[in-house]
PDB file of N, CA and C in Angstrom:
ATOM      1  N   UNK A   1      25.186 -22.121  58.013  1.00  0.00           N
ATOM      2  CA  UNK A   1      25.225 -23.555  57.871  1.00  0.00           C
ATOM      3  C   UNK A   1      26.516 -24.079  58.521  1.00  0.00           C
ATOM      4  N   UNK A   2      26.313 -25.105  59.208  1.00  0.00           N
ATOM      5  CA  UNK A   2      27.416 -25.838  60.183  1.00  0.00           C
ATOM      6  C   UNK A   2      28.420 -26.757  59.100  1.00  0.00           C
ATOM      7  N   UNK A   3      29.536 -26.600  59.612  1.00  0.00           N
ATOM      8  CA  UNK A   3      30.435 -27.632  58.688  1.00  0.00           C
ATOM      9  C   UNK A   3      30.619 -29.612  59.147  1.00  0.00           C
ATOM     10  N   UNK A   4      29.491 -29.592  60.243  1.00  0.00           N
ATOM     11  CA  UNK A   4      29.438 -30.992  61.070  1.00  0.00           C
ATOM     12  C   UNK A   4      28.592 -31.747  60.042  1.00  0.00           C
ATOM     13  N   UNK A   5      29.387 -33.227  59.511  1.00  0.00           N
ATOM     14  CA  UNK A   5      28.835 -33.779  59.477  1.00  0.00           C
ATOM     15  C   UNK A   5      27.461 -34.169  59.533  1.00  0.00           C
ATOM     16  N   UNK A   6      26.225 -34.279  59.248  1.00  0.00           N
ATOM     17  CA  UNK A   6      25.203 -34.821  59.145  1.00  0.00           C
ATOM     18  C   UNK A   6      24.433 -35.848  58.463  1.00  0.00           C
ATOM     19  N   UNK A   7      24.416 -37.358  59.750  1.00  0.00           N
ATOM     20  CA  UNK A   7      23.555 -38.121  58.737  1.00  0.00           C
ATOM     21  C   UNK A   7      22.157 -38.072  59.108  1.00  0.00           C
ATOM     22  N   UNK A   8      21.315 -38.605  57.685  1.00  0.00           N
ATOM     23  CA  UNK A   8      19.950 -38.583  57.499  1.00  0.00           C
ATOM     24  C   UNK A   8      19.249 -39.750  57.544  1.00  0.00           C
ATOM     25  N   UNK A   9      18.441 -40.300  58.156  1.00  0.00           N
ATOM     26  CA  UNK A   9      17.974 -41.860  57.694  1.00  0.00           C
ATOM     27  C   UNK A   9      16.942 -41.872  58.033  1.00  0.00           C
ATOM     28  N   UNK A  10      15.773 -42.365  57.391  1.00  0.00           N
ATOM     29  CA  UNK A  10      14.242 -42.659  57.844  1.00  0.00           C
ATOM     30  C   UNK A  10      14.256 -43.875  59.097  1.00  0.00           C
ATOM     31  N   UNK A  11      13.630 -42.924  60.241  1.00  0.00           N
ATOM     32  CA  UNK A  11      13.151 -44.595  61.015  1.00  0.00           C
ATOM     33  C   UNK A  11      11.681 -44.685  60.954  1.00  0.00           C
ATOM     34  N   UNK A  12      11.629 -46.188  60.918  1.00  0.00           N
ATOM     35  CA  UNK A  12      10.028 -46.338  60.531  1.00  0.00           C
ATOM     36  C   UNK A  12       9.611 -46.506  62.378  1.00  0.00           C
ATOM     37  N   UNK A  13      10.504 -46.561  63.564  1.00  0.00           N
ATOM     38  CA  UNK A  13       9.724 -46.782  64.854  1.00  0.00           C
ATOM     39  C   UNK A  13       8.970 -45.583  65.041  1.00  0.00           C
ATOM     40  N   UNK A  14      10.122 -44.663  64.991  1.00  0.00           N
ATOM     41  CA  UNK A  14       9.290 -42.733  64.826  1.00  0.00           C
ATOM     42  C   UNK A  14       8.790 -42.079  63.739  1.00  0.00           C
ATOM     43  N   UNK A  15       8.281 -42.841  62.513  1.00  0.00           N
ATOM     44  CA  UNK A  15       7.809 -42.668  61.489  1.00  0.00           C
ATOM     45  C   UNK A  15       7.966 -41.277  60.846  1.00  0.00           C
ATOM     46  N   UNK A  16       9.854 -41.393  61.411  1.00  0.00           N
ATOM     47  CA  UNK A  16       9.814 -39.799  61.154  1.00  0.00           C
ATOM     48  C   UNK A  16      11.779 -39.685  60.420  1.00  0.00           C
ATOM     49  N   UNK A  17      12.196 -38.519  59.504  1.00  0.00           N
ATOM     50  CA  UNK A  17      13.391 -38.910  59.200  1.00  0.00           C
ATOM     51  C   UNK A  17      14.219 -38.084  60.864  1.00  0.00           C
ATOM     52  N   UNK A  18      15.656 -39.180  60.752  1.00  0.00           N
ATOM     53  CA  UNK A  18      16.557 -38.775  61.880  1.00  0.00           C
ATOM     54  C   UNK A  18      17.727 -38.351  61.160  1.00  0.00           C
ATOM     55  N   UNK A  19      18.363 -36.832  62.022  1.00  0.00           N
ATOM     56  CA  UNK A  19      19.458 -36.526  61.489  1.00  0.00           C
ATOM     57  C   UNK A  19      20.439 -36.324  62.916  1.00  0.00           C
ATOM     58  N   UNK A  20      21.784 -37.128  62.486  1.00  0.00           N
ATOM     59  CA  UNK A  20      22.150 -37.521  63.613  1.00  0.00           C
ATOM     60  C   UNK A  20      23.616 -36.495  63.669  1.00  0.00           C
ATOM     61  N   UNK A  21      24.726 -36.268  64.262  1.00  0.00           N
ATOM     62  CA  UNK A  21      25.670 -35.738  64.086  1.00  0.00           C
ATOM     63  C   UNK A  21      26.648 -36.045  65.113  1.00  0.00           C
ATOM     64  N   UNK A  22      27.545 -37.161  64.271  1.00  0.00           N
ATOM     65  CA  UNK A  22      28.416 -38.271  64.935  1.00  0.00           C
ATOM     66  C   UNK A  22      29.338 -37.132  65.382  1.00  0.00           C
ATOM     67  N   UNK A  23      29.934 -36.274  65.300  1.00  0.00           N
ATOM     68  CA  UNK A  23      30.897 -35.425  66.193  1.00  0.00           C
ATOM     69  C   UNK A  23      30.549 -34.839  67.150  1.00  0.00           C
ATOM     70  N   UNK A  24      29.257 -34.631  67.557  1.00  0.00           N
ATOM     71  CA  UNK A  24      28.985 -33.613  68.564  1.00  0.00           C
ATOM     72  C   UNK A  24      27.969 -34.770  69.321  1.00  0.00           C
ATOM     73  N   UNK A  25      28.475 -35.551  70.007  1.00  0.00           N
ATOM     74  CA  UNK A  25      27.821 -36.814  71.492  1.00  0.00           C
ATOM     75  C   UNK A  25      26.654 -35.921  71.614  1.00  0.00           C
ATOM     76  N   UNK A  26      25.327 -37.086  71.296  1.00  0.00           N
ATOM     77  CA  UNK A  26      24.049 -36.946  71.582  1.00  0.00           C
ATOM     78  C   UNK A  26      23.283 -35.583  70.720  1.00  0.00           C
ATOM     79  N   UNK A  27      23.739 -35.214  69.591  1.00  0.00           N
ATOM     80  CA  UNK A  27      23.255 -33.915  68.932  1.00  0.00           C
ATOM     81  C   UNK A  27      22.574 -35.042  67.962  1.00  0.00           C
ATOM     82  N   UNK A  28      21.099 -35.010  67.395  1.00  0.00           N
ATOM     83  CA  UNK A  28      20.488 -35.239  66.524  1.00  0.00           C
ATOM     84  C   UNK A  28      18.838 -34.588  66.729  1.00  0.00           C
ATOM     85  N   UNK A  29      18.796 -34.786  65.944  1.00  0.00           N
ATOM     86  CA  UNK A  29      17.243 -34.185  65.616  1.00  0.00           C
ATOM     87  C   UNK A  29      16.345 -34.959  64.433  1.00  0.00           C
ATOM     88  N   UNK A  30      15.231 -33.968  64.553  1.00  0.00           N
ATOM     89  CA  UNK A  30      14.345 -35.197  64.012  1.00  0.00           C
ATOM     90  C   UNK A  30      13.029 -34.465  62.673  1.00  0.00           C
ATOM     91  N   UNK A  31      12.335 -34.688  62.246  1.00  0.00           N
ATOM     92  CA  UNK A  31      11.657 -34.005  61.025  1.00  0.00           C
ATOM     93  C   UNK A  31      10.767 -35.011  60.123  1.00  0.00           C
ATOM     94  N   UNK A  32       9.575 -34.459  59.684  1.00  0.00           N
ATOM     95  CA  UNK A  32       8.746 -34.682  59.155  1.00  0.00           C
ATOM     96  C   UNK A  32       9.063 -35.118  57.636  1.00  0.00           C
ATOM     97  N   UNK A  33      10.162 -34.298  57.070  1.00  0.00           N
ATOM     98  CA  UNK A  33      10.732 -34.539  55.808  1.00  0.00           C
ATOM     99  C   UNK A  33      12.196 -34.796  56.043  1.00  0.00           C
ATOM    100  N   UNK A  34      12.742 -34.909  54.619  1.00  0.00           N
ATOM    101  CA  UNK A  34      14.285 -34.643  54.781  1.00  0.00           C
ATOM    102  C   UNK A  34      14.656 -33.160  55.041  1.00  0.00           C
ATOM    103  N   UNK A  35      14.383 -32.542  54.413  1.00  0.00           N
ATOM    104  CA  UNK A  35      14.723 -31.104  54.532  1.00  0.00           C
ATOM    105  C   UNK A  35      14.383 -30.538  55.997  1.00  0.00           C
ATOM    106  N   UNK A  36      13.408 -30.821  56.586  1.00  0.00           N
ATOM    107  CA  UNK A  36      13.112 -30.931  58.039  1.00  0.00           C
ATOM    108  C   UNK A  36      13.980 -30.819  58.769  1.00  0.00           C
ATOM    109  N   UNK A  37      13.926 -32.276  58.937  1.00  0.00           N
ATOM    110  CA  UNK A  37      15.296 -33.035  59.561  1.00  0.00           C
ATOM    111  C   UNK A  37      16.907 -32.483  59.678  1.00  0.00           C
ATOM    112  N   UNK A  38      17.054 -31.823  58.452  1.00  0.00           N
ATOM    113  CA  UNK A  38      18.038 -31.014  58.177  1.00  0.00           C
ATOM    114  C   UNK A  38      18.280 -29.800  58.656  1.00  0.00           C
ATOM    115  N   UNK A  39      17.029 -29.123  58.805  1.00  0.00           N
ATOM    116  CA  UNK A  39      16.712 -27.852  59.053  1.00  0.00           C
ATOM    117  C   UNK A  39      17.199 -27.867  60.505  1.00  0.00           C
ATOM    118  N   UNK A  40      16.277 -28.965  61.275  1.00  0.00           N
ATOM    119  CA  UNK A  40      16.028 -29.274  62.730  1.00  0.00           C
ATOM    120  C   UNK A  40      17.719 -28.930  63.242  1.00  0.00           C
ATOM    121  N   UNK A  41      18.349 -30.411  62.746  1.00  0.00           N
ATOM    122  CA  UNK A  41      19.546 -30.588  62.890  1.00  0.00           C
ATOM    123  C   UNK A  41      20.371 -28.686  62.992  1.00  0.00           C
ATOM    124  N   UNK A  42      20.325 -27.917  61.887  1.00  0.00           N
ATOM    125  CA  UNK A  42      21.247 -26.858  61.887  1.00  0.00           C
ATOM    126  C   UNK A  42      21.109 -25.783  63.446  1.00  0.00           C
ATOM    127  N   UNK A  43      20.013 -25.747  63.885  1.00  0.00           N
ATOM    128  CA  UNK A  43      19.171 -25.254  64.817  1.00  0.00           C
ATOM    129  C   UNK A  43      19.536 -26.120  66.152  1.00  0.00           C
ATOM    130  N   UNK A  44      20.061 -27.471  66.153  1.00  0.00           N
ATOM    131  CA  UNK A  44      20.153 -28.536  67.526  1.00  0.00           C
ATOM    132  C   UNK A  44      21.855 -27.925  67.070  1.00  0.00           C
ATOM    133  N   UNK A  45      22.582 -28.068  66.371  1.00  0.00           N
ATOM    134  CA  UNK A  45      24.027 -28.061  66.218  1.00  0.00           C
ATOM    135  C   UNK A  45      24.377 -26.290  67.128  1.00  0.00           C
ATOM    136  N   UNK A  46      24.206 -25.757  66.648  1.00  0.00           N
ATOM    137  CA  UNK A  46      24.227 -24.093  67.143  1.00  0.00           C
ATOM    138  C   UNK A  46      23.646 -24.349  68.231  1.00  0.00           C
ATOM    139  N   UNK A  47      22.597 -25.104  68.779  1.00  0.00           N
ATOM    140  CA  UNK A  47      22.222 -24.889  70.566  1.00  0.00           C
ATOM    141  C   UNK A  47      23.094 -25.781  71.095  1.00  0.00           C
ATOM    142  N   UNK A  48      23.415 -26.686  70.880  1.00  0.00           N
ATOM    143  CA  UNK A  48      24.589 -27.727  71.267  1.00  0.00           C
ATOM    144  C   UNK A  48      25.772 -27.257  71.505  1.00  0.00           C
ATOM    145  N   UNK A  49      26.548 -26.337  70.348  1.00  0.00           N
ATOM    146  CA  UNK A  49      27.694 -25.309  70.785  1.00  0.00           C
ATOM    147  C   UNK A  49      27.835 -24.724  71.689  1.00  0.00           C
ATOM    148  N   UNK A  50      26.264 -23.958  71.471  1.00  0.00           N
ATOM    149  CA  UNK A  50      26.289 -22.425  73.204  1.00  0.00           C
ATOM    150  C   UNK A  50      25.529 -23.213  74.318  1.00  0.00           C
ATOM    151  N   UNK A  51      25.239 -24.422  74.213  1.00  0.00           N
ATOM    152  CA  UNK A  51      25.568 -25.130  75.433  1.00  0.00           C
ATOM    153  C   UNK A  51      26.455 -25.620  76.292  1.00  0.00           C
ATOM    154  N   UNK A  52      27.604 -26.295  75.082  1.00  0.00           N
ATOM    155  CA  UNK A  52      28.851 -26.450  75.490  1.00  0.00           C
ATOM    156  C   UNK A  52      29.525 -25.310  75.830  1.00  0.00           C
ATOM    157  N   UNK A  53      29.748 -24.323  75.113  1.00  0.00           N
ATOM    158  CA  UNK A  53      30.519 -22.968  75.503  1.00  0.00           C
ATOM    159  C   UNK A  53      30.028 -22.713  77.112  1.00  0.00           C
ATOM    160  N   UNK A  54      28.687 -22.441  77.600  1.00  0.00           N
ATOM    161  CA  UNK A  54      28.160 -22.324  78.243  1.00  0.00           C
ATOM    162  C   UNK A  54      28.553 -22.871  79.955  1.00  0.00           C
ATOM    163  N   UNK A  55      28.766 -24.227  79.225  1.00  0.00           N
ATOM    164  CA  UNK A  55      29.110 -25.053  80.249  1.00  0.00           C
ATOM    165  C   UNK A  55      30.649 -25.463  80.605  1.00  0.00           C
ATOM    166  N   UNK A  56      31.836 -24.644  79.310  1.00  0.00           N
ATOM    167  CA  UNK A  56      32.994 -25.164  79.815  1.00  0.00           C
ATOM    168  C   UNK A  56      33.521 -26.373  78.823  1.00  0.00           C
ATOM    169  N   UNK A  57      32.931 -27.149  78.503  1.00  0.00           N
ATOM    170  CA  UNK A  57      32.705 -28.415  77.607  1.00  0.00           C
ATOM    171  C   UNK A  57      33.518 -28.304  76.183  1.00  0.00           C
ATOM    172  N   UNK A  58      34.438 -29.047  75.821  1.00  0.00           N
ATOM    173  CA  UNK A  58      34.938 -29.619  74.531  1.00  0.00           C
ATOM    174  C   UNK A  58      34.191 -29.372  73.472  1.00  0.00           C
ATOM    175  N   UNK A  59      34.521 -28.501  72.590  1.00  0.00           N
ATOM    176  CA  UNK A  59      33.798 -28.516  71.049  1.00  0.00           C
ATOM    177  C   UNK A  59      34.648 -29.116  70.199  1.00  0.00           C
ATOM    178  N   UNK A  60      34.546 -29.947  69.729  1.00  0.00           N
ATOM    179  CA  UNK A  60      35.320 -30.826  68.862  1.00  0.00           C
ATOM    180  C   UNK A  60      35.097 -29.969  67.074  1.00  0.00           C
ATOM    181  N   UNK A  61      36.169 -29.581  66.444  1.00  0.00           N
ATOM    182  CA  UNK A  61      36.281 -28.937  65.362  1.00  0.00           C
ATOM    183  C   UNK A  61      35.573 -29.727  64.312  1.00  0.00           C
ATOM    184  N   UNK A  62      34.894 -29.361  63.349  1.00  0.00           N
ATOM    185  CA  UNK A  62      34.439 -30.402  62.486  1.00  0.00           C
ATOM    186  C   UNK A  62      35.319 -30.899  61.344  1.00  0.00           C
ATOM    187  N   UNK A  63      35.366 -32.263  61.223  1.00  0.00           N
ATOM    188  CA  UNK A  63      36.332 -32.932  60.449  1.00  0.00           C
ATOM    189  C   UNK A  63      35.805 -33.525  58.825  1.00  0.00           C
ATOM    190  N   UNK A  64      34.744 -33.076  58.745  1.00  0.00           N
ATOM    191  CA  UNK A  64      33.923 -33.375  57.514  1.00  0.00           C
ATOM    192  C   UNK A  64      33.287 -34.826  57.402  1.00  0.00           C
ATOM    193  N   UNK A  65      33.435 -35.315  56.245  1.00  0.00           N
ATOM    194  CA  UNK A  65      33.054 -36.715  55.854  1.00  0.00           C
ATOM    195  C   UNK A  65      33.884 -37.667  56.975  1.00  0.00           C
ATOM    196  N   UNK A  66      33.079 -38.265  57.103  1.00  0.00           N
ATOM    197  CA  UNK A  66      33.974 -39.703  57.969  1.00  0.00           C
ATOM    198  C   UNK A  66      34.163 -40.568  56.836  1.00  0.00           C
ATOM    199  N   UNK A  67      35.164 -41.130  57.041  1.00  0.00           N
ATOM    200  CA  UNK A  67      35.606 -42.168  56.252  1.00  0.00           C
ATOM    201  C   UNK A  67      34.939 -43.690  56.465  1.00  0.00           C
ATOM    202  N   UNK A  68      34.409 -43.606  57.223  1.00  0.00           N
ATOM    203  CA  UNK A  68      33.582 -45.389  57.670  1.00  0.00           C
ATOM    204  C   UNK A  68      31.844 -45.371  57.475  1.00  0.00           C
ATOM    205  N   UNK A  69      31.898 -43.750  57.093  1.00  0.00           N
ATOM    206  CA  UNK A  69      30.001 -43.787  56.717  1.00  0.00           C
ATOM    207  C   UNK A  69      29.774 -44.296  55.492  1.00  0.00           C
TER     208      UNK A  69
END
C-alpha cells in the first residue's frame, strides 16, 4: 500500500467513483465501487513510479494529508 495521498469522489458524468492522487500530476483512476477505485488507484500509483523511474522523471516523496482537502 502507497503512502500517496488519495482522493475518492463519485462522478455522476462517468457514473463511476474517481480516485485521484494530487502528488503524482495526472495519476488517478477509476472503479465501479469505492473499494474499486481504491484498488485501481494502488495499481495506477506503482505504474506511475516505474514509469517515472523509467523515464528519468521526479518522484515527489509522499507528504500525507494535505492541509486544504
Amino acid at each position: 500500500m502507497s503512502k500517496y495521498e488519495v482522493i475518492i469522489y463519485w462522478s455522476q458524468e462517468d457514473s463511476a467513483f474517481i480516485a485521484e492522487v494530487p502528488e503524482l500530476p495526472g495519476c488517478m483512476a477509476d472503479g465501479k465501487t469505492y473499494q474499486e477505485a481504491l484498488a485501481n488507484a494502488e495499481v495506477i500509483i506503482q505504474e506511475w513510479i516505474e514509469t517515472a523511474e523509467k523515464s528519468g522523471r521526479f518522484i515527489p516523496a509522499p507528504k500525507g494529508r494535505l492541509k486544504y482537502a
